[in-house]
PDB file of N, CA and C in Angstrom:
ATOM      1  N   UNK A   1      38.109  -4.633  -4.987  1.00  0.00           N
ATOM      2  CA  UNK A   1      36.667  -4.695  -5.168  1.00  0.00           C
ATOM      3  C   UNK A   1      36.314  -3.849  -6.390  1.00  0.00           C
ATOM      4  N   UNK A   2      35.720  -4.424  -7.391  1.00  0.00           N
ATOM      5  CA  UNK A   2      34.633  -3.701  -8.432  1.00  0.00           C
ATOM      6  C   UNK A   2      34.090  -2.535  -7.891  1.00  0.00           C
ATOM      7  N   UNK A   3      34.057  -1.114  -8.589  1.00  0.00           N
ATOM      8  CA  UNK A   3      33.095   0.028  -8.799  1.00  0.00           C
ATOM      9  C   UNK A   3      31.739  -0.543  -9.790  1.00  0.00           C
ATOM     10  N   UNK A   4      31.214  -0.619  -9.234  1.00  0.00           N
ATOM     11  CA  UNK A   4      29.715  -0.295 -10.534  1.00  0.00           C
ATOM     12  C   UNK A   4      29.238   0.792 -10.467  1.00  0.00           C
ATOM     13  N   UNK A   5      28.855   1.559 -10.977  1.00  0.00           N
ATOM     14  CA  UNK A   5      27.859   2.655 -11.250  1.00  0.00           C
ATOM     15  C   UNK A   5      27.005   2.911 -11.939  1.00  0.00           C
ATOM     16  N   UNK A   6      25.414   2.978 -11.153  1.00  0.00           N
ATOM     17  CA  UNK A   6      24.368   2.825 -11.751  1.00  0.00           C
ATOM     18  C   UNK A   6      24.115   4.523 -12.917  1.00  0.00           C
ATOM     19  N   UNK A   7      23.296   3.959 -13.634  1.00  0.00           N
ATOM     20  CA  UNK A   7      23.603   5.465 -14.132  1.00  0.00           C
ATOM     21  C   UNK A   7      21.713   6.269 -13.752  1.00  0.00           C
ATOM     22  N   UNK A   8      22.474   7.547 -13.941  1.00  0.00           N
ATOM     23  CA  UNK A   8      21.360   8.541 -13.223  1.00  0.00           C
ATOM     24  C   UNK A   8      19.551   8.352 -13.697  1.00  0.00           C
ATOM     25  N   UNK A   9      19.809   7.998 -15.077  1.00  0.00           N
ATOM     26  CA  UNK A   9      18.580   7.441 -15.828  1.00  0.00           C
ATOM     27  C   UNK A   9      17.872   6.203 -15.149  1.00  0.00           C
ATOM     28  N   UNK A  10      18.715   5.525 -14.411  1.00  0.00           N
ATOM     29  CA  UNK A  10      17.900   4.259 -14.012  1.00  0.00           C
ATOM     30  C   UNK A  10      17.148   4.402 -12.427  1.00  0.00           C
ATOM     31  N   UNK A  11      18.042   5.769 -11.976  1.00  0.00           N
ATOM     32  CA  UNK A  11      17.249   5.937 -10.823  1.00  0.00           C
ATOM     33  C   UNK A  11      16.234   7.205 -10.915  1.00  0.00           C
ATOM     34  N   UNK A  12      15.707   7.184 -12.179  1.00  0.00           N
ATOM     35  CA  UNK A  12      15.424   8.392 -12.317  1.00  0.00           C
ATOM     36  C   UNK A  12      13.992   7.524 -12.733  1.00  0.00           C
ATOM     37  N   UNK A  13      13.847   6.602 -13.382  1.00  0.00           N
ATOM     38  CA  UNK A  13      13.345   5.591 -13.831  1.00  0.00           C
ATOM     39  C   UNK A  13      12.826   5.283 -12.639  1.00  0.00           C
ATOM     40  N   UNK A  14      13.623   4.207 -11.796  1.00  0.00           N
ATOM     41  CA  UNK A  14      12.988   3.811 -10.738  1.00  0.00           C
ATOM     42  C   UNK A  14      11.941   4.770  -9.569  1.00  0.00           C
ATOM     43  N   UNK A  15      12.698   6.255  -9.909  1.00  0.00           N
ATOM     44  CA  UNK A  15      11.552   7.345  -8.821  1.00  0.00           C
ATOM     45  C   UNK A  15      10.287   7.595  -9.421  1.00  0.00           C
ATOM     46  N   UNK A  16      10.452   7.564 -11.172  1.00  0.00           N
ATOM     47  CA  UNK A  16       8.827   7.601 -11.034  1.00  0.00           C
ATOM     48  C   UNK A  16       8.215   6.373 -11.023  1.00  0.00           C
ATOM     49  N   UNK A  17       8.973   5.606 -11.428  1.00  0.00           N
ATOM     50  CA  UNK A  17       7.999   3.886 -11.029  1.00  0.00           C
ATOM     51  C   UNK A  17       7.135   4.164  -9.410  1.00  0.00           C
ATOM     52  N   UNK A  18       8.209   4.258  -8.538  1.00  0.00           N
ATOM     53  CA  UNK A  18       7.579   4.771  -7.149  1.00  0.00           C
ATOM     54  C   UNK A  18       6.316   5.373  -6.687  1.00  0.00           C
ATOM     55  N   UNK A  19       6.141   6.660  -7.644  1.00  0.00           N
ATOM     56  CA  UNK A  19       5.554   7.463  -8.223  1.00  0.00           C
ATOM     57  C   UNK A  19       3.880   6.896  -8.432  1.00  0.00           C
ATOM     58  N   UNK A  20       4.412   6.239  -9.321  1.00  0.00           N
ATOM     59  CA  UNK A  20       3.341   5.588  -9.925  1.00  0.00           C
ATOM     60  C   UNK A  20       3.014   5.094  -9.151  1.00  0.00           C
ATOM     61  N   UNK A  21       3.402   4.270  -8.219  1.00  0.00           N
ATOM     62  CA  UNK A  21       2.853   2.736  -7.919  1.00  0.00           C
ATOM     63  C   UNK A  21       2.029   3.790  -6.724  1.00  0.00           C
ATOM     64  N   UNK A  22       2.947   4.425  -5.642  1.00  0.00           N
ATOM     65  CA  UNK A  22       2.057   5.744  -4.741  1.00  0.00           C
ATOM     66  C   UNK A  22       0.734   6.106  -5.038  1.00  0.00           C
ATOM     67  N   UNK A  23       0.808   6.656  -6.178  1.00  0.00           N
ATOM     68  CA  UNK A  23      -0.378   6.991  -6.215  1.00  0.00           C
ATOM     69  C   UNK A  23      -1.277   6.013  -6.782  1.00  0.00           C
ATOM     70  N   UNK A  24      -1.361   5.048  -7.259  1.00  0.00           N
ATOM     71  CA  UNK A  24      -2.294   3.584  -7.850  1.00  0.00           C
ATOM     72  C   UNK A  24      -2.465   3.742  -6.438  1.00  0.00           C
ATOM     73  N   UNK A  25      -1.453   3.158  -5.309  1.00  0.00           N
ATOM     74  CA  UNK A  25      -2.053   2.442  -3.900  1.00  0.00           C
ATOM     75  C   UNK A  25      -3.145   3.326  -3.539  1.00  0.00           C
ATOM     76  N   UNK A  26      -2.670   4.501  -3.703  1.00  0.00           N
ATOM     77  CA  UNK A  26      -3.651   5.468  -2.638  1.00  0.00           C
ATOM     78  C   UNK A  26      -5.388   5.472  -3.145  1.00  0.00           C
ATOM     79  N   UNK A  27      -5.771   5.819  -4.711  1.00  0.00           N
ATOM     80  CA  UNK A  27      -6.508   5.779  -5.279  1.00  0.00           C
ATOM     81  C   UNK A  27      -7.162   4.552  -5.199  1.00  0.00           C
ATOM     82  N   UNK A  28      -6.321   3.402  -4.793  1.00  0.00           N
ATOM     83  CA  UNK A  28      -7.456   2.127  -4.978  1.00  0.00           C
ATOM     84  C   UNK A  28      -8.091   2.017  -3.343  1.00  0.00           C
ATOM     85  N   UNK A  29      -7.151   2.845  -1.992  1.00  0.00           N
ATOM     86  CA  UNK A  29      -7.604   2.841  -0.657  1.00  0.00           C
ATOM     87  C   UNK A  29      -8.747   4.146  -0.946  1.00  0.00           C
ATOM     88  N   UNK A  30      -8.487   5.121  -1.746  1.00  0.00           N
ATOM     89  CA  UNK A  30      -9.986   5.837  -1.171  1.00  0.00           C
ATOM     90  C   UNK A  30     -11.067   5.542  -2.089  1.00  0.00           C
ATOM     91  N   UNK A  31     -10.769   4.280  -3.047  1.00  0.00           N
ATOM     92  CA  UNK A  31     -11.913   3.793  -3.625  1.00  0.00           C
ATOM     93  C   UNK A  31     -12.641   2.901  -2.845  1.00  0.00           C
ATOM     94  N   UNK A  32     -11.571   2.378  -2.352  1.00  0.00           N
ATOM     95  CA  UNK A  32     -12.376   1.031  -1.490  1.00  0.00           C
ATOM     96  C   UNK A  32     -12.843   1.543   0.217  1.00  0.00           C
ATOM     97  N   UNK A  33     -12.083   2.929   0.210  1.00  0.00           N
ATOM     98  CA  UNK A  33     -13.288   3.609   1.218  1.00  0.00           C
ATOM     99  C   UNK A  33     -14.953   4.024   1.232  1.00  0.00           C
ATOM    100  N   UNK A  34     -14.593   4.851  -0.816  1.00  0.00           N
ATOM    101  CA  UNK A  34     -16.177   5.012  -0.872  1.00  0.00           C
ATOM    102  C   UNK A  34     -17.131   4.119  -1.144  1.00  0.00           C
ATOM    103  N   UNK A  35     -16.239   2.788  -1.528  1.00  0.00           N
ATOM    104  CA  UNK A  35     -17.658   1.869  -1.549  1.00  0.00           C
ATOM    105  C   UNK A  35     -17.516   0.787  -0.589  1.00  0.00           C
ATOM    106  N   UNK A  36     -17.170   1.567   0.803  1.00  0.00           N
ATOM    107  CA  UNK A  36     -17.210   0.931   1.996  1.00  0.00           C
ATOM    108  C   UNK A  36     -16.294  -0.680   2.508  1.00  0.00           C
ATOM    109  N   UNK A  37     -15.144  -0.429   1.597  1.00  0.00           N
ATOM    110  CA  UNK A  37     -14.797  -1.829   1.482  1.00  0.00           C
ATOM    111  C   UNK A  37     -13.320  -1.492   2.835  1.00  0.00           C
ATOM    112  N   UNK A  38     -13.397  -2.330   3.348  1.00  0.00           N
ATOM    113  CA  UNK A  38     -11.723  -2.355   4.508  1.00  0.00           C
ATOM    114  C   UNK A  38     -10.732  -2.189   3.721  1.00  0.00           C
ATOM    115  N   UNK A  39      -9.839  -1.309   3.522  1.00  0.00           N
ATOM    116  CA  UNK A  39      -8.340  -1.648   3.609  1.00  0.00           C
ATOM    117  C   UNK A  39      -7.537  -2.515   5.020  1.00  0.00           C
ATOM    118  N   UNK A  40      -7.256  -3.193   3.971  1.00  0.00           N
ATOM    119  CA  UNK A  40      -6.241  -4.274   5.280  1.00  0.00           C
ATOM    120  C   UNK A  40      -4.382  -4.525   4.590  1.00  0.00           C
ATOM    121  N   UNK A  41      -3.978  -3.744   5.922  1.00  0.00           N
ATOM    122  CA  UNK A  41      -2.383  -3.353   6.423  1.00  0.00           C
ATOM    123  C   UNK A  41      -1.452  -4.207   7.069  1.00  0.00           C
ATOM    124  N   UNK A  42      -0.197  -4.479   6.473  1.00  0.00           N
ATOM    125  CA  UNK A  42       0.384  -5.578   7.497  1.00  0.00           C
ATOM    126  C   UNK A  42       1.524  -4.762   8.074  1.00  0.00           C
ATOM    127  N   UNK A  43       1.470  -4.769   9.282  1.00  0.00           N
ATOM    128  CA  UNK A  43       2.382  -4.098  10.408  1.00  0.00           C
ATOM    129  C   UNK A  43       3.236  -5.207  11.246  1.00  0.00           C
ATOM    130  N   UNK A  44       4.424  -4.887  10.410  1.00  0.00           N
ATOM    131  CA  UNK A  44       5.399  -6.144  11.595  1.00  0.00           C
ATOM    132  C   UNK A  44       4.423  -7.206  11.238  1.00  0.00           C
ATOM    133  N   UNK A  45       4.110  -7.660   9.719  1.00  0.00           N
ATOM    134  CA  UNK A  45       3.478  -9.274  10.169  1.00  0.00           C
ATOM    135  C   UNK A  45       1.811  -9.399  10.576  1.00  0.00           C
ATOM    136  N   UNK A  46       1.892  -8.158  11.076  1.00  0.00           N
ATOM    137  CA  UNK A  46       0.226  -8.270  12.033  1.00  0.00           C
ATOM    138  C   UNK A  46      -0.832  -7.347  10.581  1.00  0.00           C
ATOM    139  N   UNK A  47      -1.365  -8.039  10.753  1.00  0.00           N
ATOM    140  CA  UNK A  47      -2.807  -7.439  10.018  1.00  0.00           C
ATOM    141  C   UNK A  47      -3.533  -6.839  10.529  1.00  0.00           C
ATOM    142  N   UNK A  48      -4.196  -5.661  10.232  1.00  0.00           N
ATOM    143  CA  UNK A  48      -4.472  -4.420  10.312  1.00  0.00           C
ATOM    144  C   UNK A  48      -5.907  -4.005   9.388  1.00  0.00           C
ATOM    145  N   UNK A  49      -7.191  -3.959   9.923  1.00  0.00           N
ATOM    146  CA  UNK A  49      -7.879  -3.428   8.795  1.00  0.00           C
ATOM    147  C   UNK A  49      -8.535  -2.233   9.357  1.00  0.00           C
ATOM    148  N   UNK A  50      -8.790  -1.409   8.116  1.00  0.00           N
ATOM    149  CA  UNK A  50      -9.153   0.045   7.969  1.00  0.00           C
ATOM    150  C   UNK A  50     -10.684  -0.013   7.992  1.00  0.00           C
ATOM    151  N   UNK A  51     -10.842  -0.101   8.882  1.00  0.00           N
ATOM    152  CA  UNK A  51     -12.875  -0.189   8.486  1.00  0.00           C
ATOM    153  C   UNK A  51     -13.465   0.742   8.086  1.00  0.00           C
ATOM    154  N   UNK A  52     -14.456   0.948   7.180  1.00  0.00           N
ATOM    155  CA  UNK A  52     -14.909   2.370   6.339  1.00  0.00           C
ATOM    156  C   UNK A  52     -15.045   3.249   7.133  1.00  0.00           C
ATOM    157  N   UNK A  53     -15.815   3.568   8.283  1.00  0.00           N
ATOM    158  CA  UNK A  53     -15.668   4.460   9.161  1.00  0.00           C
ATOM    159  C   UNK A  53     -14.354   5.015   9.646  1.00  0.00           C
ATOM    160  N   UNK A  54     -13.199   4.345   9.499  1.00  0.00           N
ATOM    161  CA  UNK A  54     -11.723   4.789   9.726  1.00  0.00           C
ATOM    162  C   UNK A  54     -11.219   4.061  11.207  1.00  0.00           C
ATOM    163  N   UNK A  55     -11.452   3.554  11.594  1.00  0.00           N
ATOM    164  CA  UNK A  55     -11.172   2.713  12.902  1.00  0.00           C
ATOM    165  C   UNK A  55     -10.163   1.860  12.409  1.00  0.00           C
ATOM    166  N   UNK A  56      -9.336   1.078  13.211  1.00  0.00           N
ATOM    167  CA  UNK A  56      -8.207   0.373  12.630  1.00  0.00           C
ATOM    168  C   UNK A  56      -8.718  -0.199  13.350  1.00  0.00           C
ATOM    169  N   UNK A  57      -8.785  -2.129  13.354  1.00  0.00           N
ATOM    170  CA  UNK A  57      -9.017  -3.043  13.644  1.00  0.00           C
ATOM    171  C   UNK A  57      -8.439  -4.355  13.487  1.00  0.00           C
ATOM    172  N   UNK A  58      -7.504  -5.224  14.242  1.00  0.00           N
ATOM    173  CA  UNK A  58      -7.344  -6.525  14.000  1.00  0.00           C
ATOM    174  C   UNK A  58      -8.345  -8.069  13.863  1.00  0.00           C
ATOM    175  N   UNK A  59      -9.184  -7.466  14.046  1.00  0.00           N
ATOM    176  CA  UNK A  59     -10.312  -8.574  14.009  1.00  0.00           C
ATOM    177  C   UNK A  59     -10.794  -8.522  12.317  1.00  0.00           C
ATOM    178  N   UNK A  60     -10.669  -9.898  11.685  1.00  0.00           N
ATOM    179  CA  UNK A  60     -11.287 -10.032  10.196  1.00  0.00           C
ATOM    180  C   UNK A  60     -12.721  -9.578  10.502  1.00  0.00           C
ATOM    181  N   UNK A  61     -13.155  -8.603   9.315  1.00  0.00           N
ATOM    182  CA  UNK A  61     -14.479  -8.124   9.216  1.00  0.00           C
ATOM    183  C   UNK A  61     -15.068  -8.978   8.452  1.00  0.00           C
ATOM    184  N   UNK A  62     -14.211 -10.183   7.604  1.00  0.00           N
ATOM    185  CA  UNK A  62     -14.742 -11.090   7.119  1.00  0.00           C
ATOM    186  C   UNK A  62     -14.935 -12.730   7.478  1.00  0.00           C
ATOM    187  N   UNK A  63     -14.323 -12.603   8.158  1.00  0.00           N
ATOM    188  CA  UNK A  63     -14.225 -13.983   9.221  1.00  0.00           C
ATOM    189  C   UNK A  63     -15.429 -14.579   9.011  1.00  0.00           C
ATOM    190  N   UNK A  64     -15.488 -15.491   8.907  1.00  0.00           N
ATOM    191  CA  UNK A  64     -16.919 -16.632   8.378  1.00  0.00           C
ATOM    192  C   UNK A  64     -17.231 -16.711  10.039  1.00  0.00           C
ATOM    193  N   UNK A  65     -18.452 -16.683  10.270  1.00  0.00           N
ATOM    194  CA  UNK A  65     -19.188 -17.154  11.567  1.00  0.00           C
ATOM    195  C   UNK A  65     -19.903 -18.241  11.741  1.00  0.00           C
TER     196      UNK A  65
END
């Protein structure tokens, strides 16, 4: 079997990509807290929304009636 070895730069690379992307997610959930908008989470498949008040909820808050 082949050795490959990644080299230290590319995972060094990839941790702050991580990095980055962490903190984008977080900043766009407590934006869309202050202007009252749901974050919606998929757990195992199941959808999940964050209602501005902080309640977790499976029911669409947007569901057409």
């Amino acid at each position: 079997m082949a050795s490959t070895t990644i080299p230290l730069e590319t995972y060094e690379k990839v941790a702050e990509l991580i990095r980055i992307a962490h903190r984008a997610a977080h900043a766009a959930q407590e934006e869309n807290r202050r202007l009252g908008i749901p974050n919606v989470y998929s757990i195992n498949g199941i959808l999940y929304y964050e209602l501005p008040n902080g309640e977790l909820s499976r029911e669409d808050p947007y569901k057409q009636q």
